[in-house]
N, C-alpha and C. Protein backbone atom coordinates (compact mmCIF):
# COMPACT_ATOMS: atom_id res chain seq x y z
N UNK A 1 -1.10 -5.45 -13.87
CA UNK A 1 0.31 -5.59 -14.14
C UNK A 1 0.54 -6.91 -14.86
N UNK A 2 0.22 -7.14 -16.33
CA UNK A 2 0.50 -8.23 -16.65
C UNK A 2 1.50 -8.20 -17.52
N UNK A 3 2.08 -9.47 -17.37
CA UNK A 3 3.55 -9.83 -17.94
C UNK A 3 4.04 -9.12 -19.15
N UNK A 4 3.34 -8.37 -19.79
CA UNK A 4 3.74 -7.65 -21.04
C UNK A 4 3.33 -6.28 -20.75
N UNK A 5 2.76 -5.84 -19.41
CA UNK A 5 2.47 -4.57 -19.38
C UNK A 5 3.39 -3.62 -18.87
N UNK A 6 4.74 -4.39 -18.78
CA UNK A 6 5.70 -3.06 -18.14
C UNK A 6 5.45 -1.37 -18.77
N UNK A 7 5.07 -1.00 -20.12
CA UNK A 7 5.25 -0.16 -20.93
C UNK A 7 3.85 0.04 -20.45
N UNK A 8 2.74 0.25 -19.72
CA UNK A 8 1.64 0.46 -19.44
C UNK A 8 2.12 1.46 -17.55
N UNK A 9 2.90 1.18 -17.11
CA UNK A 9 3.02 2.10 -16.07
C UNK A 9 4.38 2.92 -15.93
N UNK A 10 4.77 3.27 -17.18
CA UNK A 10 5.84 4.09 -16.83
C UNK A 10 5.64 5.43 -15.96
N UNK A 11 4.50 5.43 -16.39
CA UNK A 11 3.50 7.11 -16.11
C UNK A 11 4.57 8.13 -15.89
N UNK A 12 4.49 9.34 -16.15
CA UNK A 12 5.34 10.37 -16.08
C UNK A 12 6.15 10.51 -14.59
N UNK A 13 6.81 11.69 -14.91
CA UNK A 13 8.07 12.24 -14.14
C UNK A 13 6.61 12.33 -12.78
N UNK A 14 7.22 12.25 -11.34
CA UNK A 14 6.98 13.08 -10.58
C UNK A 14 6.71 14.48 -10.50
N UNK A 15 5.90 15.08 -9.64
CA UNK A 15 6.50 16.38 -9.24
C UNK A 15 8.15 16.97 -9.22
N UNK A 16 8.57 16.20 -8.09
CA UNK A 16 9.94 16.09 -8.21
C UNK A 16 10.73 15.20 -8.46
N UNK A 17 11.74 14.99 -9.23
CA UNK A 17 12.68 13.48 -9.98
C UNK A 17 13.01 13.02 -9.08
N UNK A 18 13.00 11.56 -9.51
CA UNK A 18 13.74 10.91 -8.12
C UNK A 18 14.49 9.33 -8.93
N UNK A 19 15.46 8.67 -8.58
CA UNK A 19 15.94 7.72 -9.14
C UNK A 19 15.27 6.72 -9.09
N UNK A 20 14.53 6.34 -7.34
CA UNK A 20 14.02 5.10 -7.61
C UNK A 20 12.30 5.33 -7.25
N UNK A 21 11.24 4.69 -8.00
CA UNK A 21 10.21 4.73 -7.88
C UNK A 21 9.97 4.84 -6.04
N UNK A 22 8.00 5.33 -5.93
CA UNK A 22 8.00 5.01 -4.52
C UNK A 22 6.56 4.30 -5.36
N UNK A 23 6.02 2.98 -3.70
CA UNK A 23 4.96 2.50 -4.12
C UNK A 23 4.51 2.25 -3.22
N UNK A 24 3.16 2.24 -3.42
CA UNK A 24 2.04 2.03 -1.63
C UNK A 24 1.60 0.77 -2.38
N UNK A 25 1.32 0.04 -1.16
CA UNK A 25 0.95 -1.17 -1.07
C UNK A 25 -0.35 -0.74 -0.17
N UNK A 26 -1.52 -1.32 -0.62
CA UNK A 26 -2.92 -0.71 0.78
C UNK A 26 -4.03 -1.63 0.31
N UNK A 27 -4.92 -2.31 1.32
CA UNK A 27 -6.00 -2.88 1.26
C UNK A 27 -6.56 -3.17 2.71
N UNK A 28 -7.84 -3.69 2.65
CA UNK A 28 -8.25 -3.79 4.17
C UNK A 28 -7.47 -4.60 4.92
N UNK A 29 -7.68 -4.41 6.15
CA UNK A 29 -6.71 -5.05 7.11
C UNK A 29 -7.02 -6.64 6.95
N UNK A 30 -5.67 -7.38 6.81
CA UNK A 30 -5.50 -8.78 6.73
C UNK A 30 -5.65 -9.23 5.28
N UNK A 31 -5.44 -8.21 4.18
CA UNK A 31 -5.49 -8.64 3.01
C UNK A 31 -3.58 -8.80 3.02
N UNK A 32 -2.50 -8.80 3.69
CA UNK A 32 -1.50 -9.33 3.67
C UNK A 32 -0.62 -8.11 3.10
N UNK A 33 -0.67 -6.76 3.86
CA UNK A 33 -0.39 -5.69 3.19
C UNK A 33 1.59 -6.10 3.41
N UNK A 34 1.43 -5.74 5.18
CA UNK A 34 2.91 -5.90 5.27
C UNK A 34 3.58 -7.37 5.25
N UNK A 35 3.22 -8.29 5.09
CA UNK A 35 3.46 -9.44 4.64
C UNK A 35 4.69 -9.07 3.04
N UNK A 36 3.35 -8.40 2.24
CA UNK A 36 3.65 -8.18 0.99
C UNK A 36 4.47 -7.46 1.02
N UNK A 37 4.47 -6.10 1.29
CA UNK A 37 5.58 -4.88 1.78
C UNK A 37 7.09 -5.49 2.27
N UNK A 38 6.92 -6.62 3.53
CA UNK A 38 8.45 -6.84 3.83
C UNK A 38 9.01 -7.74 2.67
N UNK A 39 7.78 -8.81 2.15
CA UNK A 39 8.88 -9.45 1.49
C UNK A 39 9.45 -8.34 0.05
N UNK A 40 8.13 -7.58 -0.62
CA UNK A 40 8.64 -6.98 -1.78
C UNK A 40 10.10 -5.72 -1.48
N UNK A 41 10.32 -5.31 -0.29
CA UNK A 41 11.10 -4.80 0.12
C UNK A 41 12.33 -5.41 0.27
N UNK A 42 12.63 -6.47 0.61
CA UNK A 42 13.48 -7.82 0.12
C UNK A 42 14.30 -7.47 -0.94
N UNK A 43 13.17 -8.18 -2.14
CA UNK A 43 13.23 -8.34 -3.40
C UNK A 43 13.71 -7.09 -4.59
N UNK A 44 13.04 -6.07 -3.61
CA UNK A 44 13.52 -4.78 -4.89
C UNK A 44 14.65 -4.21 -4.16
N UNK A 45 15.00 -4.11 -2.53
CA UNK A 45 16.03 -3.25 -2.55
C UNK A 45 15.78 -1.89 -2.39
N UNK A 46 14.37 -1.93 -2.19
CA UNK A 46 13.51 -0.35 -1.81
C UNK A 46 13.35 -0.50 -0.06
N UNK A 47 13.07 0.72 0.58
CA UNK A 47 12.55 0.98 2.26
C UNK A 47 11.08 0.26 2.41
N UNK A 48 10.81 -0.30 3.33
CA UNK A 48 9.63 -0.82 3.76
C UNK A 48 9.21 0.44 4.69
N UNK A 49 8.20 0.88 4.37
CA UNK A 49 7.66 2.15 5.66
C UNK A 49 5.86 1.72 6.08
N UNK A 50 6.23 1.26 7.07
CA UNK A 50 5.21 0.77 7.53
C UNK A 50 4.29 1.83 8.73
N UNK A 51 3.25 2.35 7.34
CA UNK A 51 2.60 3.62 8.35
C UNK A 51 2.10 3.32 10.21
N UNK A 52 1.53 2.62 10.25
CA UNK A 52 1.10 1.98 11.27
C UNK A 52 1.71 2.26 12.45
N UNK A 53 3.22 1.81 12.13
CA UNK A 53 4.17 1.80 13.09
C UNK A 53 4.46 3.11 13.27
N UNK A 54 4.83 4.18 12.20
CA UNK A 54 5.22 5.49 12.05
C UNK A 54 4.32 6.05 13.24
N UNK A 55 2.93 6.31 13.01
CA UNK A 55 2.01 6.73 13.61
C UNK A 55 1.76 6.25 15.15
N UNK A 56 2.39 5.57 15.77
CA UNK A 56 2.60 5.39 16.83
C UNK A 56 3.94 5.63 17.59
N UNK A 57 5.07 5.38 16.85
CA UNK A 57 6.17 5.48 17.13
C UNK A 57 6.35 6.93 17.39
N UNK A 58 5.71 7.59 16.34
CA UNK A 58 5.66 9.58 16.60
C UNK A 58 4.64 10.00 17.12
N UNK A 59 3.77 9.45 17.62
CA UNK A 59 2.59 9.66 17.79
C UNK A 59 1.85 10.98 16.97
N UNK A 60 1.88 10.83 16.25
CA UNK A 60 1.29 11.25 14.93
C UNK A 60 -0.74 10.65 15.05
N UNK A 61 -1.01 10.69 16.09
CA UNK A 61 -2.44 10.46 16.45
C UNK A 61 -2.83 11.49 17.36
N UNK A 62 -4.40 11.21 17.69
CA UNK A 62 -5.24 11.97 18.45
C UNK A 62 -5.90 11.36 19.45
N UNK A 63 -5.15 10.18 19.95
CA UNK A 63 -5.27 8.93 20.35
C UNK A 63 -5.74 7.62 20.31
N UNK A 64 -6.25 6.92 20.89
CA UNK A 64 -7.18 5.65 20.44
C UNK A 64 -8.55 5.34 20.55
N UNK A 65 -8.79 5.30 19.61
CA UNK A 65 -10.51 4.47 19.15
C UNK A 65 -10.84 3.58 20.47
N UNK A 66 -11.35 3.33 21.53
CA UNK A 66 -11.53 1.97 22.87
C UNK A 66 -12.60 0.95 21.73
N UNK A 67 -13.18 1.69 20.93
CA UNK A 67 -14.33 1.02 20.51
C UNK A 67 -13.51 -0.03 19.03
N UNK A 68 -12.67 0.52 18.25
CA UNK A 68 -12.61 -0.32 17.12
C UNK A 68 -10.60 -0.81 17.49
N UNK A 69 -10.37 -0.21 18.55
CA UNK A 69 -9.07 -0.51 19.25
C UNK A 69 -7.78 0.06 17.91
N UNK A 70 -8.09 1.07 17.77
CA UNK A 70 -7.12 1.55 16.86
C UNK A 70 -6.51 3.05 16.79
N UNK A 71 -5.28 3.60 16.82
CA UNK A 71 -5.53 5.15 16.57
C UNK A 71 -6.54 5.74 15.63
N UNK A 72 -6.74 7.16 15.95
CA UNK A 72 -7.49 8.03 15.83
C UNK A 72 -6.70 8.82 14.80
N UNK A 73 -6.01 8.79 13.50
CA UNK A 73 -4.89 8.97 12.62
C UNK A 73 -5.01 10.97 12.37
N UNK A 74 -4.40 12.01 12.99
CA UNK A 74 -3.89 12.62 12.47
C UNK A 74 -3.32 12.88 11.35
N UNK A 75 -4.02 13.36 10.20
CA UNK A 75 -3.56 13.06 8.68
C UNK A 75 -2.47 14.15 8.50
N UNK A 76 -2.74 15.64 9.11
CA UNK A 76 -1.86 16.40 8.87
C UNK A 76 0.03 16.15 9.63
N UNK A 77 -0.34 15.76 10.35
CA UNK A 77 1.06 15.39 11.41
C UNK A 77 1.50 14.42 10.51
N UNK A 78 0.82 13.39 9.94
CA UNK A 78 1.50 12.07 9.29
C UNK A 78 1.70 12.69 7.93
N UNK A 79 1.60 13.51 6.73
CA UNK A 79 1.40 13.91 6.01
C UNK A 79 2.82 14.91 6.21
N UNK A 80 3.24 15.57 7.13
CA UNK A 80 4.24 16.16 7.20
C UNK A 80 5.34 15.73 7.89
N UNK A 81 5.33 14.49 8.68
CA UNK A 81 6.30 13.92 8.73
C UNK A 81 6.85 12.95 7.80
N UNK A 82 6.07 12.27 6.39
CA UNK A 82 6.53 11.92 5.19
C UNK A 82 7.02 12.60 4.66
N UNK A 83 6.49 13.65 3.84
CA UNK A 83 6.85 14.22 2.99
C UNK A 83 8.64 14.25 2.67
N UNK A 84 9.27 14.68 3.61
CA UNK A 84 10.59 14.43 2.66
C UNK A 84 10.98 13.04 2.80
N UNK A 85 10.83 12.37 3.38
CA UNK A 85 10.79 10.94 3.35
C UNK A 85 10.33 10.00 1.79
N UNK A 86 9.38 10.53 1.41
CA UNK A 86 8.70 10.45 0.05
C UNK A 86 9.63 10.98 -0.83
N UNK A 87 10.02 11.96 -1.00
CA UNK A 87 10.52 12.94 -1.99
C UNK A 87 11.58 12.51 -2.53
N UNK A 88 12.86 11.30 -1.62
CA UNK A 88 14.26 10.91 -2.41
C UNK A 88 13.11 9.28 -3.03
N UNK A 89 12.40 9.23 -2.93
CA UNK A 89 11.90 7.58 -3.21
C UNK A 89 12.37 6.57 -2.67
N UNK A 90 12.06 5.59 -3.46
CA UNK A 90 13.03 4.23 -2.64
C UNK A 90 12.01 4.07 -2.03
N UNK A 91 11.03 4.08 -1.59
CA UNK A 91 10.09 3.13 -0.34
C UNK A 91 8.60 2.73 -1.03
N UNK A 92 8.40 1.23 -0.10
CA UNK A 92 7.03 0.64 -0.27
C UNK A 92 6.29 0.95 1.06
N UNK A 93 5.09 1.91 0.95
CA UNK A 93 4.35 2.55 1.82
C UNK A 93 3.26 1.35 2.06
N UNK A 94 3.20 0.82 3.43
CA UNK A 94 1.82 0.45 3.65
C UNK A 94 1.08 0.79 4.60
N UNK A 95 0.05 0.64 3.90
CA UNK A 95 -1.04 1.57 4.66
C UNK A 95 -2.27 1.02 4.22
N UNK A 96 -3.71 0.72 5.21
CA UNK A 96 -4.82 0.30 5.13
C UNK A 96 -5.41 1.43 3.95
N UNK A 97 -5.02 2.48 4.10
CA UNK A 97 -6.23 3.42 3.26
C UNK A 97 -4.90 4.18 2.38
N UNK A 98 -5.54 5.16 1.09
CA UNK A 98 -4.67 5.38 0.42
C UNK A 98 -4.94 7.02 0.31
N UNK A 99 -6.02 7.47 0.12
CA UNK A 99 -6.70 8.36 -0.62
C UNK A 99 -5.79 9.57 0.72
N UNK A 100 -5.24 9.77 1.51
CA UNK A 100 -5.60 10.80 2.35
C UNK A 100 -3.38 11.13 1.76
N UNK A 101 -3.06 10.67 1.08
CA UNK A 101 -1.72 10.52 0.15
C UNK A 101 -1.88 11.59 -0.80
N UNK A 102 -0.97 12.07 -0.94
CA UNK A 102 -0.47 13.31 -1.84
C UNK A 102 -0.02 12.64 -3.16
N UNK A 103 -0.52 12.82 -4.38
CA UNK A 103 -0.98 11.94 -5.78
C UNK A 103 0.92 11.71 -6.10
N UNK A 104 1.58 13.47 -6.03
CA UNK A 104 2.93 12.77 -6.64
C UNK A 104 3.75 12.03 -5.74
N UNK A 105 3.56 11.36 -4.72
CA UNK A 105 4.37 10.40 -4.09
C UNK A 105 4.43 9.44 -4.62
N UNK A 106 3.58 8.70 -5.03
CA UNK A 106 3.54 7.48 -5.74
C UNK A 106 3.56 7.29 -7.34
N UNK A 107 4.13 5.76 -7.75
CA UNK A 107 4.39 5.60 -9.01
C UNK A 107 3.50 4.52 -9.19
N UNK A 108 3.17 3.74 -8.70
CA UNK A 108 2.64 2.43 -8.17
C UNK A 108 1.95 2.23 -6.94
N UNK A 109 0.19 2.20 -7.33
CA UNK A 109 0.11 2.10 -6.45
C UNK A 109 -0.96 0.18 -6.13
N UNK A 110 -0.67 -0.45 -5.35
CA UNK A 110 -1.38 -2.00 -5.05
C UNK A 110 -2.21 -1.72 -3.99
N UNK A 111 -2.92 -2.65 -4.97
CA UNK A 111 -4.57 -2.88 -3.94
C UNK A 111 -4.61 -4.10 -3.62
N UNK A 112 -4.29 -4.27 -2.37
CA UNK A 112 -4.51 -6.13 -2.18
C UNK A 112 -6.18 -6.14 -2.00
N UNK A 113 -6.15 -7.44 -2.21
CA UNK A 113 -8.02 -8.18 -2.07
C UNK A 113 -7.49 -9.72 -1.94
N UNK A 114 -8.63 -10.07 -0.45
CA UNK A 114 -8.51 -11.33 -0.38
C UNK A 114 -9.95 -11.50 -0.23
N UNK A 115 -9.84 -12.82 -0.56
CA UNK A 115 -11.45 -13.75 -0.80
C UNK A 115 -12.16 -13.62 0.80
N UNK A 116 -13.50 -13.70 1.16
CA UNK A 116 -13.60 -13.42 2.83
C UNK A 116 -13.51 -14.77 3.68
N UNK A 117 -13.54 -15.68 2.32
CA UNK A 117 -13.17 -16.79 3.52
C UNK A 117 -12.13 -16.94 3.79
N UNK A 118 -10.82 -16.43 3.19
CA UNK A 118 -9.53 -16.41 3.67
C UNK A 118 -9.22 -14.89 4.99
N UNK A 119 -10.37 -14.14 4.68
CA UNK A 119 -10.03 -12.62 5.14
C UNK A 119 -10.81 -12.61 6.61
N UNK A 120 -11.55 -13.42 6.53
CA UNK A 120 -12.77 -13.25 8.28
C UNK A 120 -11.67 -14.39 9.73
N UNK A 121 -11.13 -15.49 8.82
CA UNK A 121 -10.00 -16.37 9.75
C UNK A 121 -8.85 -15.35 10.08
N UNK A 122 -8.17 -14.70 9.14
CA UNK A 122 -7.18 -13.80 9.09
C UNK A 122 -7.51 -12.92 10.49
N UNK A 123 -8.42 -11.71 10.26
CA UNK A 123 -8.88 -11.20 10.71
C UNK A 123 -9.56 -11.86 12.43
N UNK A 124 -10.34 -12.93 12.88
CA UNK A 124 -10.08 -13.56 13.70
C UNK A 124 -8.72 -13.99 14.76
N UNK A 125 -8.28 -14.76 13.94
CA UNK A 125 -6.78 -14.60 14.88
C UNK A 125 -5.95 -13.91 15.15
N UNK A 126 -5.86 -12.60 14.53
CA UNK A 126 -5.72 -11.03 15.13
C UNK A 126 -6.13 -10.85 16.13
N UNK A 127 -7.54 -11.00 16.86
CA UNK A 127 -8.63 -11.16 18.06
C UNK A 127 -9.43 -9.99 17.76
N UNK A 128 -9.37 -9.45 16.46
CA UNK A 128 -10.20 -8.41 16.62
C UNK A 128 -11.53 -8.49 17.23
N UNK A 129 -12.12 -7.47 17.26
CA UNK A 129 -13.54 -7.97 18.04
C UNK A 129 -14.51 -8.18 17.07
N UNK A 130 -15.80 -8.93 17.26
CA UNK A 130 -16.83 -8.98 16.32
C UNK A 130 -17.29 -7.29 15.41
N UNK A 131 -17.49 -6.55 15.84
CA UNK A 131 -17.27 -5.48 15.34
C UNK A 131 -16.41 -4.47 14.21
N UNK A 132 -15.55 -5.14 14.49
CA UNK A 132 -13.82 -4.37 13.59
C UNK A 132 -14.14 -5.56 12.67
N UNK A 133 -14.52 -6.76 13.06
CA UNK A 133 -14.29 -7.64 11.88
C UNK A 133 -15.25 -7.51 10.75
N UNK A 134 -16.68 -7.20 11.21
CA UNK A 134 -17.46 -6.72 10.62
C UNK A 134 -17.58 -5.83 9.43
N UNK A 135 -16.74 -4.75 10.39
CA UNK A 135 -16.75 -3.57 9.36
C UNK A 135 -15.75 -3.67 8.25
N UNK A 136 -14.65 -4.68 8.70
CA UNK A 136 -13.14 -4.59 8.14
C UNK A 136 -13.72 -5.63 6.45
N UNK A 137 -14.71 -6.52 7.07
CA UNK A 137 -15.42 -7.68 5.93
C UNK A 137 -16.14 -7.11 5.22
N UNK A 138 -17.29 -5.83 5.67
CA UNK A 138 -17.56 -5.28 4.51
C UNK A 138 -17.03 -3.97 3.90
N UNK A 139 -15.92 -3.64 4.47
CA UNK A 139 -15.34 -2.59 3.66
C UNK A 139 -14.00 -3.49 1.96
N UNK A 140 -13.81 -4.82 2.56
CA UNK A 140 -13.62 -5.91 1.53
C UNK A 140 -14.33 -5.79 0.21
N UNK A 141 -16.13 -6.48 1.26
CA UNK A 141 -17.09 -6.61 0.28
C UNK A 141 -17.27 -5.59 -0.48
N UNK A 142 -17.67 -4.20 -0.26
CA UNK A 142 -17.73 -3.30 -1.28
C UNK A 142 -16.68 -2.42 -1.49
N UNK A 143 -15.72 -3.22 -1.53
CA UNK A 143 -14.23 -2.39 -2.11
C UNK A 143 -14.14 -1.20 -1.62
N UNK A 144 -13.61 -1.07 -1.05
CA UNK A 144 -14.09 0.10 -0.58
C UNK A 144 -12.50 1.34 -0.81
N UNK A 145 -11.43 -0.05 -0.17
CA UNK A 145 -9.91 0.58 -0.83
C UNK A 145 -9.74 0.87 -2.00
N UNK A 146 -10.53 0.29 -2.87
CA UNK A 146 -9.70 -0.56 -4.32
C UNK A 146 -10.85 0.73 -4.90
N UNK A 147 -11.94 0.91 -4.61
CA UNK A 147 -12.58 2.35 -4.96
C UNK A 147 -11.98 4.00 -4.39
N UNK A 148 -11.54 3.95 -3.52
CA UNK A 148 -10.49 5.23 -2.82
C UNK A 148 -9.40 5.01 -3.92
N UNK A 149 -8.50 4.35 -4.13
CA UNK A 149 -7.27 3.93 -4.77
C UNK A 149 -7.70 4.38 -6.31
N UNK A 150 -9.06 4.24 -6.98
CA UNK A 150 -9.28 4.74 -8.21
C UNK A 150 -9.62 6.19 -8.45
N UNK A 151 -10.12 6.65 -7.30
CA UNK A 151 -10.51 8.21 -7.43
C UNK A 151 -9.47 8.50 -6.92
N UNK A 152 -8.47 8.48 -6.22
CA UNK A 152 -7.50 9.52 -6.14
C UNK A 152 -5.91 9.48 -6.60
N UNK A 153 -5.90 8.00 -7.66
CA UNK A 153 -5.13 8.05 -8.31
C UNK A 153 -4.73 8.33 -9.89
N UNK A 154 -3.85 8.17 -10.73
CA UNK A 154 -4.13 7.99 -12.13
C UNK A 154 -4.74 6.41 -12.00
N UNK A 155 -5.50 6.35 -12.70
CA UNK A 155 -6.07 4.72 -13.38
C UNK A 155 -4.55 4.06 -13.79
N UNK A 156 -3.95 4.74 -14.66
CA UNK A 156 -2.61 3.92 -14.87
C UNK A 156 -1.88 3.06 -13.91
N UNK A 157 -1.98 3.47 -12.55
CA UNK A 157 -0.44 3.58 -11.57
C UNK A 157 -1.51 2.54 -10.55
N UNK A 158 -2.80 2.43 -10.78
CA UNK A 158 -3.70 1.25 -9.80
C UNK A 158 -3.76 0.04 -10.33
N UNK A 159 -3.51 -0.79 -9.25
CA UNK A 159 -3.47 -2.25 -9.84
C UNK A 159 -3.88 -3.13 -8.95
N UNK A 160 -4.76 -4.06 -8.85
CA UNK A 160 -5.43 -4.55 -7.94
C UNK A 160 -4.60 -6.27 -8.14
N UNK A 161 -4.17 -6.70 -6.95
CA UNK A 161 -3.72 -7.86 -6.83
C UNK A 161 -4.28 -9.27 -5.81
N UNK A 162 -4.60 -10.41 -6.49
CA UNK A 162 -5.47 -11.17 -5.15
C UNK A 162 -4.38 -11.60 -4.50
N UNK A 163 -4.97 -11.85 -2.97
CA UNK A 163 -3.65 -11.86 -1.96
C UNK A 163 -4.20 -12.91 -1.07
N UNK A 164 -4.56 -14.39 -1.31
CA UNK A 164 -4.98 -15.31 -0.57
C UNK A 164 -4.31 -16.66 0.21
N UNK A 165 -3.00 -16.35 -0.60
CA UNK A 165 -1.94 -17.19 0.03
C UNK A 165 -0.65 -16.96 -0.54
N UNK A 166 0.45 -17.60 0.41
CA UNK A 166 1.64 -17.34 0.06
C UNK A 166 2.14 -17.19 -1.60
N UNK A 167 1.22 -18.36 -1.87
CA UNK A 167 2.15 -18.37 -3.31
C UNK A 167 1.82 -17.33 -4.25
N UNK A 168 0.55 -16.53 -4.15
CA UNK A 168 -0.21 -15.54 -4.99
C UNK A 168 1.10 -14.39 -4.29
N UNK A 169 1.20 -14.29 -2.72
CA UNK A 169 2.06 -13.11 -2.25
C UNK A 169 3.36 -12.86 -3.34
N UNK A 170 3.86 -14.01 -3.10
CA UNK A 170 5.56 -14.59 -3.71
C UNK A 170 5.48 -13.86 -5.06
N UNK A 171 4.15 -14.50 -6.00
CA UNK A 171 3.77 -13.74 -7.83
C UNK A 171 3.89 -12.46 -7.27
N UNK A 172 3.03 -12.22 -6.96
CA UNK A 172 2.83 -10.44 -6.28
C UNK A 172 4.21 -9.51 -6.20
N UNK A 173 4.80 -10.21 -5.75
CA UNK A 173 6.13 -9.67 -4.97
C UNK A 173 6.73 -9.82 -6.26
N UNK A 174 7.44 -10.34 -7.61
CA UNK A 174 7.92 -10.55 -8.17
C UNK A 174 7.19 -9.88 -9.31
N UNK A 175 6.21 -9.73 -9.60
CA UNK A 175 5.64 -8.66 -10.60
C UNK A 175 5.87 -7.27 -9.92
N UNK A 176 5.97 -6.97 -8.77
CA UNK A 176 6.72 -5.97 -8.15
C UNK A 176 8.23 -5.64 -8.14
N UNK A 177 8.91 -6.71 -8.44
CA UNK A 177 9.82 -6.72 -8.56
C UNK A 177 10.29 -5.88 -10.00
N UNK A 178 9.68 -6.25 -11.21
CA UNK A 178 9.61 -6.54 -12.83
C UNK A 178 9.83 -5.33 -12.78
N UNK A 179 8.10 -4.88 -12.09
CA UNK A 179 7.91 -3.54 -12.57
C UNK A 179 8.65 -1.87 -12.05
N UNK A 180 9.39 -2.48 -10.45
CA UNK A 180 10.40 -1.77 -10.33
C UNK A 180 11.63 -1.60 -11.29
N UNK A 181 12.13 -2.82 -11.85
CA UNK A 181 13.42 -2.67 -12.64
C UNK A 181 13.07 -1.77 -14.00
N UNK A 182 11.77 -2.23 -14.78
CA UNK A 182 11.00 -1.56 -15.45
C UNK A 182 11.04 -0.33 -15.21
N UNK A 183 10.71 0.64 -14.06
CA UNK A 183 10.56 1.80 -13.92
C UNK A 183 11.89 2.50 -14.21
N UNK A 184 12.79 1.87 -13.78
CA UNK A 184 14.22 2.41 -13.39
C UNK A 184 14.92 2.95 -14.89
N UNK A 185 14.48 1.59 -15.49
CA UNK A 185 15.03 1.30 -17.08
C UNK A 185 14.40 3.18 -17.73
N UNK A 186 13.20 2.93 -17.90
CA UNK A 186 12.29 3.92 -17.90
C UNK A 186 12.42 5.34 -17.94
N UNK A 187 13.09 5.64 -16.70
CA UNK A 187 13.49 6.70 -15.82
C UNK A 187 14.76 7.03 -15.03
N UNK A 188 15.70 6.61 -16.48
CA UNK A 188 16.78 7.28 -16.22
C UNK A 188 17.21 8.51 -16.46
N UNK A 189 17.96 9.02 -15.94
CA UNK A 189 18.52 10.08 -16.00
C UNK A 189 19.55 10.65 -16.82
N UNK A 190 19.29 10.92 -17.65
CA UNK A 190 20.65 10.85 -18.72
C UNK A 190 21.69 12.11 -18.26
C-alpha cells in the first residue's frame, strides 16, 4: 500500500455491492492485530469484529485446546454466523488466520509481521506457555499467515505491513485510513 498506490486496490465489485469496503486485519498472535483493528476502526468509521471474541461469546467452538489453551474453532458455525454480517460491509475483521474466509468478503486484506525480538516479549507477557510461544515464533518465522493470505486471496487485495511499535501501528492505521476513503471514491454508486 504505498502512497501512490491507491489505484492498485480498487479490485472489483464484490459478489454482492456494498457501500463501504470490508477488511481483515490477520497475523500471528502478538503481531498487534487488535491493537491495529481498534485503533483503524477509530479512524475509518468502519465495525471492529473481533473474531476471537465472536467465537466465544457464541460459542461457535468445539471447545478448548488444555494443551495450547485456546478454542478448538468450529469453521462452519463461525462462517455462518458472519456471513450476513459481512455482506452490508463496514467492518475490520481480526483474526489470527485468514484462509478458512470466504474470498468475496473482503476488499483488503493486512498481514501484520513483527520482528521476533519484538514478537517472543509480546508473546511472553501474555503468559503463554513455552510451547504456544514456540509454535506462535515459528509460524512468524516461516510466514506462515502472510503465505495462507497469498493463496487464498487476489495478490491485489494482500498487503503485508511491519507492526513493531506504536508508531509503525499509527502509519498502518492511516494508510488504512487512505485506502478506505480511496475505496469509497472508487465505488460509488451512481
Amino acid at each position: 500500500m504505498d502512497s501512490d498506490s491507491g489505484s492498485d486496490y480498487g479490485g472489483e465489485a464484490p459478489s454482492y455491492p456494498r457501500d463501504l469496503p470490508n477488511i481483515l486485519i490477520t497475523g500471528t498472535p502478538g503481531t498487534g492485530k487488535t491493537t491495529t483493528s481498534e485503533m483503524a476502526a477509530e479512524a475509518t468509521g468502519l465495525t471492529h469484529l473481533n473474531v476471537g471474541d465472536l467465537v466465544k461469546a457464541k460459542s461457535l467452538h468445539e471447545g478448548l485446546d488444555a494443551e495450547f489453551d485456546s478454542y478448538i474453532l468450529d469453521e462452519d458455525k463461525l462462517i455462518d454466523e458472519m456471513e450476513d454480517m459481512m455482506r452490508s460491509g463496514g467492518k475490520i475483521v481480526d483474526f489470527h488466520t485468514c484462509d478458512i474466509f470466504p474470498e468475496r468478503w473482503f476488499d483488503l486484506i493486512i498481514v501484520l509481521r513483527t520482528d521476533n525480538s519484538v514478537l517472543y516479549p509480546r508473546l511472553e507477557s501474555r503468559g503463554y506457555n513455552p510451547k504456544k510461544i514456540n509454535e506462535n515464533m515459528e509460524c512468524e518465522i516461516m510466514q506462515v499467515v502472510l503465505e495462507d493470505a497469498r493463496e487464498s486471496y487476489a495478490e491485489e487485495i494482500v498487503i503485508e505491513l511491519q507492526s513493531n511499535s506504536i508508531e509503525e501501528m499509527e502509519e498502518n492505521v492511516s494508510r488504512i485510513k487512505a485506502w478506505k476513503d480511496h475505496w469509497i471514491v472508487n465505488n460509488k454508486k451512481d
